[in-house]
N, C-alpha and C. Protein backbone atom coordinates (compact mmCIF):
# COMPACT_ATOMS: atom_id res chain seq x y z
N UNK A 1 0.84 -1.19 0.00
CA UNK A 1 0.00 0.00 0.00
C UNK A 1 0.88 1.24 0.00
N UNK A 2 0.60 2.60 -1.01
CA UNK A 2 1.34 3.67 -0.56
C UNK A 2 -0.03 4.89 0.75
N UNK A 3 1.25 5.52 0.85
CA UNK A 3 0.15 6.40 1.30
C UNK A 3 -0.22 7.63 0.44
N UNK A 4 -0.89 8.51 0.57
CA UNK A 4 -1.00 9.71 -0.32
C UNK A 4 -2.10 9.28 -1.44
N UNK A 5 -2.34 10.60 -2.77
CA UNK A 5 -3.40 10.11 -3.68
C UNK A 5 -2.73 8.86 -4.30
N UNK A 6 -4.08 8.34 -5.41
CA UNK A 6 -3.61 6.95 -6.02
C UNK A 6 -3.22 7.39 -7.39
N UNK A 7 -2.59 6.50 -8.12
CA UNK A 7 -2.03 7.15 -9.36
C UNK A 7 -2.20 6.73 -10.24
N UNK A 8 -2.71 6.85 -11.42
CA UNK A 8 -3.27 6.54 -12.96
C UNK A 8 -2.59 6.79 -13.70
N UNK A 9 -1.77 6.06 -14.20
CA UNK A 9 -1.11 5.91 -15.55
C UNK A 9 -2.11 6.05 -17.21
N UNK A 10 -2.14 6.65 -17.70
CA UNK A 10 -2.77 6.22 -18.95
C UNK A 10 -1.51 6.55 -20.14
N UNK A 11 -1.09 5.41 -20.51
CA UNK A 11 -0.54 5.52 -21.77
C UNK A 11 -0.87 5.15 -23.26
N UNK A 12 -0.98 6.29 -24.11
CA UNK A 12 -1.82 6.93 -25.13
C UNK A 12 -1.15 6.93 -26.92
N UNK A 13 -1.24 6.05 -27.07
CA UNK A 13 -0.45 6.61 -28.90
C UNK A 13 -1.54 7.43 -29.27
N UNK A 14 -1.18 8.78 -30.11
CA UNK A 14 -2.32 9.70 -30.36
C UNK A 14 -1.73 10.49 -31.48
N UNK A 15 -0.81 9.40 -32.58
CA UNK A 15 0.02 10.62 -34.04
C UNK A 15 -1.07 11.06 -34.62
N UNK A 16 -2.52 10.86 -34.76
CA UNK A 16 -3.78 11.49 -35.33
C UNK A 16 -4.62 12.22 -34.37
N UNK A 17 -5.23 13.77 -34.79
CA UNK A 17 -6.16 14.31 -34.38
C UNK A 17 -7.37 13.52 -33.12
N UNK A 18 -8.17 12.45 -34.26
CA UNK A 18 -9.06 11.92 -33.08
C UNK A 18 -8.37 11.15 -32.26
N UNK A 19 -7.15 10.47 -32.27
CA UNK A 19 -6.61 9.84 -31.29
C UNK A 19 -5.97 10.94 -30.04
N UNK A 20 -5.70 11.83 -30.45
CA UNK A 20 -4.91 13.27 -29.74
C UNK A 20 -6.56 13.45 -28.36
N UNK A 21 -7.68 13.39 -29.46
CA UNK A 21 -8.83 13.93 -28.58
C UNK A 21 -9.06 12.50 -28.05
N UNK A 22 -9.21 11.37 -28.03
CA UNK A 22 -9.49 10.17 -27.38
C UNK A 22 -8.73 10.55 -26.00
N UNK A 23 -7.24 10.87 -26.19
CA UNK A 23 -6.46 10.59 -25.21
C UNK A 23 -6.87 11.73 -24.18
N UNK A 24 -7.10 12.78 -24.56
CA UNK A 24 -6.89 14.22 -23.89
C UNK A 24 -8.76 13.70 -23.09
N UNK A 25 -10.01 13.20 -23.88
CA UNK A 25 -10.93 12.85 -22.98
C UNK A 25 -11.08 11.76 -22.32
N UNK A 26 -10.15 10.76 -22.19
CA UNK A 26 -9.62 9.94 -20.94
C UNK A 26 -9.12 10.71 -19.72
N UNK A 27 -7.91 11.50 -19.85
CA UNK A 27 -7.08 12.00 -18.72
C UNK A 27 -8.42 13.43 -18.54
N UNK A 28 -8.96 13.73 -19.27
CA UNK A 28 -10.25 14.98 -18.03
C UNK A 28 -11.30 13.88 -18.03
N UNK A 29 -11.79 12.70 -17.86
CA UNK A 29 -12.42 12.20 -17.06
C UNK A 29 -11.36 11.81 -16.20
N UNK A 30 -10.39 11.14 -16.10
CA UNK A 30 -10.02 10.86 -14.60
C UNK A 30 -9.84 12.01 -13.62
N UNK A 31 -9.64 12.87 -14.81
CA UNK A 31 -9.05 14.57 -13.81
C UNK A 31 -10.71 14.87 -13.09
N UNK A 32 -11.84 14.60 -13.42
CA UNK A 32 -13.08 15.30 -13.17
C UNK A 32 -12.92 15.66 -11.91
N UNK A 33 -14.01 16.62 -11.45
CA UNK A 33 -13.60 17.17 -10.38
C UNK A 33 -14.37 16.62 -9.06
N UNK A 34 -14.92 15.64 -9.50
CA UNK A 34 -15.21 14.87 -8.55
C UNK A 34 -14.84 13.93 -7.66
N UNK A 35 -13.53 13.42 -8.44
CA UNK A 35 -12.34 13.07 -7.95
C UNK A 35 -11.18 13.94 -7.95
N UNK A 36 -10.96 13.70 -6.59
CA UNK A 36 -10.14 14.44 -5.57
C UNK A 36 -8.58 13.49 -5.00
N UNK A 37 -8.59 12.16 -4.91
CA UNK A 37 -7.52 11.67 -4.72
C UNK A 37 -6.74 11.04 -5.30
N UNK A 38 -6.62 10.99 -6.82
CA UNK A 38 -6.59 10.30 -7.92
C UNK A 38 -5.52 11.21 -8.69
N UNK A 39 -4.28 10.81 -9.08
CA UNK A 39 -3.02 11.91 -9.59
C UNK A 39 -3.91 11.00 -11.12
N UNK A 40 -3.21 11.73 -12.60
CA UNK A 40 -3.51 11.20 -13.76
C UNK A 40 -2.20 12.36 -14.63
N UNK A 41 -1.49 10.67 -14.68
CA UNK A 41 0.26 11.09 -15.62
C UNK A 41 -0.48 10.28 -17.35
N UNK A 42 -0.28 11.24 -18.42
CA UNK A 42 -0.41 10.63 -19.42
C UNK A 42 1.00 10.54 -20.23
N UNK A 43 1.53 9.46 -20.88
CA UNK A 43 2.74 9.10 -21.25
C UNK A 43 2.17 8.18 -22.72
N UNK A 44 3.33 8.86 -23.39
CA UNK A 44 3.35 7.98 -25.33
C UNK A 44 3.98 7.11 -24.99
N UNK A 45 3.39 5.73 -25.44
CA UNK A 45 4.23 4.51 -25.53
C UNK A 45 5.45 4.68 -25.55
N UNK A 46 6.30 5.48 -26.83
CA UNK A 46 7.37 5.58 -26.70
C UNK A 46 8.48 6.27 -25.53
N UNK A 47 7.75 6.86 -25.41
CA UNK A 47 8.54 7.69 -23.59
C UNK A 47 8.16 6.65 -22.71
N UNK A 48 6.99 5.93 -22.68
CA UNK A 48 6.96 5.47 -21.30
C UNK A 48 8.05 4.37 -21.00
N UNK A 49 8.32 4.08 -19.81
CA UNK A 49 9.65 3.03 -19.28
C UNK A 49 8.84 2.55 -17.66
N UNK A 50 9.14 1.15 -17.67
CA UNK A 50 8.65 0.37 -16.76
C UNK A 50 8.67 1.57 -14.84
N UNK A 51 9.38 2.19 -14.88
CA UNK A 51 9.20 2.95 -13.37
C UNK A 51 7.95 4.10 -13.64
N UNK A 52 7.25 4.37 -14.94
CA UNK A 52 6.46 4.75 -15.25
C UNK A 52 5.19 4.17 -14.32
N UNK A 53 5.20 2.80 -14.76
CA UNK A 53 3.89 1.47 -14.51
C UNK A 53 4.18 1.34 -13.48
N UNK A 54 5.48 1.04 -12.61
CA UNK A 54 5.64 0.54 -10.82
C UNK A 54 5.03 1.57 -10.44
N UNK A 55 5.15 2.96 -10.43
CA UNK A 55 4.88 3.57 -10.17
C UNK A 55 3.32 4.13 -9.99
N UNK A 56 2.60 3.30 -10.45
CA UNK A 56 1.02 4.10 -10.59
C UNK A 56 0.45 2.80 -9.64
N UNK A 57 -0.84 2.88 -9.68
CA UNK A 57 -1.84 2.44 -9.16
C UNK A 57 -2.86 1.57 -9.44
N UNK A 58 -2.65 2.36 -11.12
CA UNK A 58 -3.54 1.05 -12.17
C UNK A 58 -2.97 2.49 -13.54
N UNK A 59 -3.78 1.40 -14.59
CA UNK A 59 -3.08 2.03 -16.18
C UNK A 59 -4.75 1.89 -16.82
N UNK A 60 -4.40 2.34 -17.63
CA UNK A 60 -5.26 2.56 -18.99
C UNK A 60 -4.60 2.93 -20.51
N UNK A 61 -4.34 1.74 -21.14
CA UNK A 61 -4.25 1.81 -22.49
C UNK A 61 -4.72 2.17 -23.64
N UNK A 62 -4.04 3.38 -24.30
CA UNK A 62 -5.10 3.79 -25.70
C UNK A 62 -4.11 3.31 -26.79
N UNK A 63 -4.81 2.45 -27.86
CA UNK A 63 -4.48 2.42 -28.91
C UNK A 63 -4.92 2.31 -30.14
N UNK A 64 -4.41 2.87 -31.33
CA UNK A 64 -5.34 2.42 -32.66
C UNK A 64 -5.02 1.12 -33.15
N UNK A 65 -6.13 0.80 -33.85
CA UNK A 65 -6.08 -0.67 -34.48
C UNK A 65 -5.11 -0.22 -35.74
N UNK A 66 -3.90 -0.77 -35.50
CA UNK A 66 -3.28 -0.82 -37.07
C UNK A 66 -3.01 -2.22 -37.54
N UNK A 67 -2.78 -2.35 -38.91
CA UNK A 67 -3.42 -4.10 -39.75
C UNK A 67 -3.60 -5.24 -38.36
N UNK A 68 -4.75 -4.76 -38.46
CA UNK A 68 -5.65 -5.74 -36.65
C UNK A 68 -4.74 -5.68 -35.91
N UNK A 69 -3.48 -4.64 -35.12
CA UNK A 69 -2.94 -5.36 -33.77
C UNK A 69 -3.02 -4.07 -33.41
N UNK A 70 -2.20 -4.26 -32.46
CA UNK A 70 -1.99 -2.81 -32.00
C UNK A 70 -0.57 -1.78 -32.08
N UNK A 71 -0.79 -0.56 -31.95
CA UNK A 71 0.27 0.00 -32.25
C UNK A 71 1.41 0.28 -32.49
N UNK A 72 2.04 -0.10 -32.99
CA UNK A 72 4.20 -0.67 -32.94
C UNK A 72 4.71 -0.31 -31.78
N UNK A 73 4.07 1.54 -31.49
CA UNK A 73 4.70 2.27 -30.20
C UNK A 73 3.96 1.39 -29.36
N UNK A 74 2.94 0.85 -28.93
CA UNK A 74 2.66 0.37 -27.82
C UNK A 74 3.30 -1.02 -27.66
N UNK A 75 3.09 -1.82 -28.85
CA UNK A 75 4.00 -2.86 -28.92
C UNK A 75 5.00 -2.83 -28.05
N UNK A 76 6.16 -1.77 -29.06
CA UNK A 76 7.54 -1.13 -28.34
C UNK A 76 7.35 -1.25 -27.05
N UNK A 77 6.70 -0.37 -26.40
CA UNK A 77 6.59 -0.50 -24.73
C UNK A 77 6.62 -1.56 -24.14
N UNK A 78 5.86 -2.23 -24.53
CA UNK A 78 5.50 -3.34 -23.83
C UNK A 78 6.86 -4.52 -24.37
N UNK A 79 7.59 -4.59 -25.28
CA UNK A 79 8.71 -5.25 -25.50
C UNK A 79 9.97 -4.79 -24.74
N UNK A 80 10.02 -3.09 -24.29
CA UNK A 80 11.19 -2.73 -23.66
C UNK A 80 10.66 -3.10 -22.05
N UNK A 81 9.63 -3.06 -21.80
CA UNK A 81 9.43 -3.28 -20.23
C UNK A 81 8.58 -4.63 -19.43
N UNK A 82 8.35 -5.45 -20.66
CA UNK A 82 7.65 -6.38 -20.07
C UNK A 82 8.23 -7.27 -18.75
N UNK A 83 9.83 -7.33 -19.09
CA UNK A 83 10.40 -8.68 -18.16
C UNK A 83 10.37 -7.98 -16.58
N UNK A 84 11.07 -6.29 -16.59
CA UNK A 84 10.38 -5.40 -15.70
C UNK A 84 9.72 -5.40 -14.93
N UNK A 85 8.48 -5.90 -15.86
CA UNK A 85 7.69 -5.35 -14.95
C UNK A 85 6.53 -6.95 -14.44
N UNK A 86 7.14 -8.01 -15.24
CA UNK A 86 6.69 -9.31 -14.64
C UNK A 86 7.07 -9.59 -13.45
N UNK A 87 5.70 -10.31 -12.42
CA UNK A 87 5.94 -10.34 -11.35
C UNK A 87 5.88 -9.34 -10.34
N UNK A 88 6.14 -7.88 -11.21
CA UNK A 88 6.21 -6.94 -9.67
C UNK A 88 4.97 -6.24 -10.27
N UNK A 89 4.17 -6.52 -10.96
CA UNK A 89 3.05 -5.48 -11.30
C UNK A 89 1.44 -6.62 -11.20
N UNK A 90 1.67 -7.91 -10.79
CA UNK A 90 0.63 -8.30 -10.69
C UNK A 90 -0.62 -7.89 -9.91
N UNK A 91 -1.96 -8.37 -10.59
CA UNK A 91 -3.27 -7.77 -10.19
C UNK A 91 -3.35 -6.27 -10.29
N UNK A 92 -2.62 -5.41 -11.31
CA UNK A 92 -2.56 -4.19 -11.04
C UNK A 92 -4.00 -3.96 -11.63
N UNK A 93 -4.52 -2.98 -11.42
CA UNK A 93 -6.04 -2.55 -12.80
C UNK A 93 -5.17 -2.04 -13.89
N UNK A 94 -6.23 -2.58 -15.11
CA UNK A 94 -5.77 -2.07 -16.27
C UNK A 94 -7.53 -1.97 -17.00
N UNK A 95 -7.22 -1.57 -18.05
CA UNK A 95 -8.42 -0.91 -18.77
C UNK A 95 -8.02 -0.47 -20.67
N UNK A 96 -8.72 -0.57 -21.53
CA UNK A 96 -8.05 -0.60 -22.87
C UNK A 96 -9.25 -0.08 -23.58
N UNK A 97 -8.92 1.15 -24.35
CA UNK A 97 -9.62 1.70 -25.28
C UNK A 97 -9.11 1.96 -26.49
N UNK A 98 -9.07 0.95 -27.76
CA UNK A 98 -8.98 0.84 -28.81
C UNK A 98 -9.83 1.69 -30.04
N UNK A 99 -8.98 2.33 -30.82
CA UNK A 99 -9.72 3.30 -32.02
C UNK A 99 -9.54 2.30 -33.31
N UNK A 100 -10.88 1.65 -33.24
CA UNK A 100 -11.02 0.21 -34.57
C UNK A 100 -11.54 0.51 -35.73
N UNK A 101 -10.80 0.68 -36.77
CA UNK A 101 -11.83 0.88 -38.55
C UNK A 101 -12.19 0.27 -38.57
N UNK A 102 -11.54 -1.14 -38.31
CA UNK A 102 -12.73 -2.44 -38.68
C UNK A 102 -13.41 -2.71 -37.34
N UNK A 103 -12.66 -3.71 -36.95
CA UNK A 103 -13.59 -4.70 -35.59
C UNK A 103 -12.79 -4.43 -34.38
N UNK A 104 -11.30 -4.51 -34.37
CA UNK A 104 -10.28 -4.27 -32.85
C UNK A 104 -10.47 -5.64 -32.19
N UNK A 105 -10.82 -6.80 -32.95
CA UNK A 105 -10.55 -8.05 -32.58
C UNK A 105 -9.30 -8.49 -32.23
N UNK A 106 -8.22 -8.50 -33.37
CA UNK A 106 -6.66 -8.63 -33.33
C UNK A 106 -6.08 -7.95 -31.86
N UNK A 107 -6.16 -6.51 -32.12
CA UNK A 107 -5.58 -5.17 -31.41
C UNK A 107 -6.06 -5.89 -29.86
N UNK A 108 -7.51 -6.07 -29.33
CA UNK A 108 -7.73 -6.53 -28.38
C UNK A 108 -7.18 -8.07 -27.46
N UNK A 109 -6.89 -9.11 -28.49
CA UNK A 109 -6.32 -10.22 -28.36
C UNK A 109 -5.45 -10.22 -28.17
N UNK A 110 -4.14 -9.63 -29.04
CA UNK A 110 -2.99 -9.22 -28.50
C UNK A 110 -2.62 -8.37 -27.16
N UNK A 111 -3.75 -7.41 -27.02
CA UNK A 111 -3.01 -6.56 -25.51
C UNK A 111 -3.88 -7.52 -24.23
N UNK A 112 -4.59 -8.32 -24.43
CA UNK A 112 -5.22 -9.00 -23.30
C UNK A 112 -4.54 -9.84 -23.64
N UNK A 113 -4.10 -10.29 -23.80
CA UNK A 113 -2.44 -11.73 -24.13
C UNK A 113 -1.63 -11.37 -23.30
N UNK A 114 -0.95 -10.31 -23.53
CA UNK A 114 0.36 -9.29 -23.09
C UNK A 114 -0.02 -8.89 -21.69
N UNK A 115 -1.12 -8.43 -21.23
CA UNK A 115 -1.58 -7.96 -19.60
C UNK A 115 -1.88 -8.84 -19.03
N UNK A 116 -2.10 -10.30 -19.74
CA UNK A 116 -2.33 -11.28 -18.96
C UNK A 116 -0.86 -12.29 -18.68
N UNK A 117 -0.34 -12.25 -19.54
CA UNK A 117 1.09 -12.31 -19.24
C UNK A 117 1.43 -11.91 -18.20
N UNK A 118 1.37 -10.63 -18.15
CA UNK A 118 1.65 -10.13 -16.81
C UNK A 118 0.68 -9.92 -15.52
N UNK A 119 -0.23 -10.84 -15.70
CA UNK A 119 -1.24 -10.88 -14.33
C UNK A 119 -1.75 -9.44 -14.37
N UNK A 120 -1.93 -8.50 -15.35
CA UNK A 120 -2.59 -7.41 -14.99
C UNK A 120 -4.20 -7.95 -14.60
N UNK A 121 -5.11 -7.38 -13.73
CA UNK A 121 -6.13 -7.02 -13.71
C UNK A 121 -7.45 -6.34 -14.89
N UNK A 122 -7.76 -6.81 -15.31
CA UNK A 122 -8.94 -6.31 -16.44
C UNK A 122 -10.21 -6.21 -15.09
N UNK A 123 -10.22 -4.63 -15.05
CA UNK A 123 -10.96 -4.17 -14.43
C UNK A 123 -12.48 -3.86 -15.63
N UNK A 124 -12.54 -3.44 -16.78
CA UNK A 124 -13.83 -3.21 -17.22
C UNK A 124 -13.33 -3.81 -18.96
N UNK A 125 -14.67 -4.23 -19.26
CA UNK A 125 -14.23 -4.29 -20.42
C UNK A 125 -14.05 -3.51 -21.53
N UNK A 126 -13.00 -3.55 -22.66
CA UNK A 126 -12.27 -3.16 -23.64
C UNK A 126 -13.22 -2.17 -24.11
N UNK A 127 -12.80 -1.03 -24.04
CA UNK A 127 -13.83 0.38 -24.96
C UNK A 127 -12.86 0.08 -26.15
N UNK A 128 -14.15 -0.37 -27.40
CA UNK A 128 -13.83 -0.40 -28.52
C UNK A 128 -14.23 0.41 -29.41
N UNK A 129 -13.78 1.92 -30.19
CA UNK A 129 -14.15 2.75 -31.00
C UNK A 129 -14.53 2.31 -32.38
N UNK A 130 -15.48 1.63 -32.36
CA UNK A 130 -15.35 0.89 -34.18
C UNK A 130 -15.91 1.65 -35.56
N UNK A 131 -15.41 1.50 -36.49
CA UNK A 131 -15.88 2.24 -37.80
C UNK A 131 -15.28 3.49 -37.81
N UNK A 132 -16.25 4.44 -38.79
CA UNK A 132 -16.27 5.73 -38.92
C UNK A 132 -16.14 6.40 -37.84
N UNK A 133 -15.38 7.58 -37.40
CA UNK A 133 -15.58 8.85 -36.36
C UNK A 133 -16.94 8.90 -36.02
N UNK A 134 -16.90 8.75 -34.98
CA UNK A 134 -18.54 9.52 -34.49
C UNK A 134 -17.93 9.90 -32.65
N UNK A 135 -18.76 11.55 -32.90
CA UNK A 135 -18.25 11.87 -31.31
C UNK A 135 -18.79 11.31 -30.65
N UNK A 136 -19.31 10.32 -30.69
CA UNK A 136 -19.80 9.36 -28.98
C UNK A 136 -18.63 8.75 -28.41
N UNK A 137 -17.06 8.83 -29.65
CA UNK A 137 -16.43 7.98 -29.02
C UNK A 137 -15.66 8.52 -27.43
N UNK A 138 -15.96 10.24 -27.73
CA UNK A 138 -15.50 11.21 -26.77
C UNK A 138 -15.75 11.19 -25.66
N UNK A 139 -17.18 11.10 -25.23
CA UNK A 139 -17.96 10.51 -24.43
C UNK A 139 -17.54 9.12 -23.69
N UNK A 140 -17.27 8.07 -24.71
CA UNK A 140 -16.82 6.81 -23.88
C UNK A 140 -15.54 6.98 -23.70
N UNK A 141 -14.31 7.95 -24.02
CA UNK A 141 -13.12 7.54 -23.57
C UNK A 141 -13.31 8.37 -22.33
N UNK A 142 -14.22 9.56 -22.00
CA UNK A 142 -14.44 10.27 -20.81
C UNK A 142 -14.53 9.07 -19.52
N UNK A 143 -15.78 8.93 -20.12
CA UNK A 143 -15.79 7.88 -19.14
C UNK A 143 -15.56 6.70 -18.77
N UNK A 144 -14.42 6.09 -19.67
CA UNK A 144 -13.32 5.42 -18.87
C UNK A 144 -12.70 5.60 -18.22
N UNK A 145 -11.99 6.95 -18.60
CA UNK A 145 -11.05 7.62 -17.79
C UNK A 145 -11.89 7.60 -16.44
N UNK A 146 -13.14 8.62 -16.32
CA UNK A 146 -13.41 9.07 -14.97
C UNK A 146 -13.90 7.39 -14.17
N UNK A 147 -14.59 6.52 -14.92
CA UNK A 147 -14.75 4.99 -14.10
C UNK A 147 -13.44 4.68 -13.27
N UNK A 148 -12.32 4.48 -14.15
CA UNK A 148 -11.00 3.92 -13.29
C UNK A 148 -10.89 4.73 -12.13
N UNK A 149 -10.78 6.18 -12.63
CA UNK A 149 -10.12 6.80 -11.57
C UNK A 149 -11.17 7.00 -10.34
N UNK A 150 -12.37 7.21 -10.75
CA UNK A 150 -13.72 6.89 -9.14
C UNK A 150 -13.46 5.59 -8.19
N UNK A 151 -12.93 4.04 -9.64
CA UNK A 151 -12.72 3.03 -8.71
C UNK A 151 -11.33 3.26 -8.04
N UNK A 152 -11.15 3.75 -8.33
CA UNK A 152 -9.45 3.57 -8.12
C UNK A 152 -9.25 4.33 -6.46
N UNK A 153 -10.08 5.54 -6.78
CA UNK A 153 -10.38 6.91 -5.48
C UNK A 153 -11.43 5.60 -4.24
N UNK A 154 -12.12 4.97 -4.50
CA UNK A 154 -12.88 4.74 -3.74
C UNK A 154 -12.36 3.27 -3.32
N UNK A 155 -11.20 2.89 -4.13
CA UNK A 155 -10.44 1.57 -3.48
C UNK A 155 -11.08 0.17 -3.79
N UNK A 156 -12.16 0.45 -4.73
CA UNK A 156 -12.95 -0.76 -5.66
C UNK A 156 -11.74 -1.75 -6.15
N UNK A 157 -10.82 -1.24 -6.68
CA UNK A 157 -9.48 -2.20 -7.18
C UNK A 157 -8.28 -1.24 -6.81
């Protein structure tokens, strides 16, 4: 257990506009102001490094579906820090919101492979953005963000 607020990792690939806004309405739902004890660090796959993840409380993954998997940069991450962070990050919460043209079948299989590898926690299931743009997706990455971070504030996981 630490003491002090709890800490939310969300790490975000966002080289496109709606992915830029996916990410930015994840971290102001966790920021909402209704939660009060809840820090929220957002980090690009590529910057992020395993004392990133020891460091938080629980995570939330954004990525786009590219040819069905997921992102190279997130890939990357998860290839520079997996051995890291095996073993010392079990049962952490995690959470995954995928931006899918097609389905985010692949993209989803692969990162629930990889978090289960590492005993992460699947706290809610996979927000999947599928098809065409439509702003509802704004709405659901809000409130992923603000779900984790309420459970997270109120010690649910």
């Amino acid at each position: 257990m630490h003491d002090g607020p709890s800490r939310l990792l969300v790490i975000g690939h966002d080289p496109s506009p709606n992915l830029q806004r996916l990410c930015e309405a994840v971290v102001s739902g966790a920021r909402d102001d209704s939660i009060e004890r809840v820090e929220v660090r957002f980090v690009r796959p590529l910057d992020a490094v395993a004392d990133d993840v020891l460091d938080s409380q629980a995570v939330i993954l954004v990525t786009p579906e590219n040819l069905g998997y997921m992102a190279g940069a997130l890939k990357d991450f998860f290839d520079r820090c997996f051995y890291e962070l095996l073993e010392r990050t079990d049962a952490l919460p995690c959470a995954v919101l995928i931006r899918a043209g097609k389905d985010g079948t692949g993209t989803r299989r692969a990162i629930e492979s990889i978090c289960g590898g590492l005993n992460w926690k699947r706290v809610q299931a996979p927000v999947i953005c599928r098809g065409e743009w439509d702003e509802s997706f704004v709405r659901s990455a809000r409130e992923l963000g603000m779900t984790l971070a309420a459970g997270l504030e109120a010690g649910v996981f």
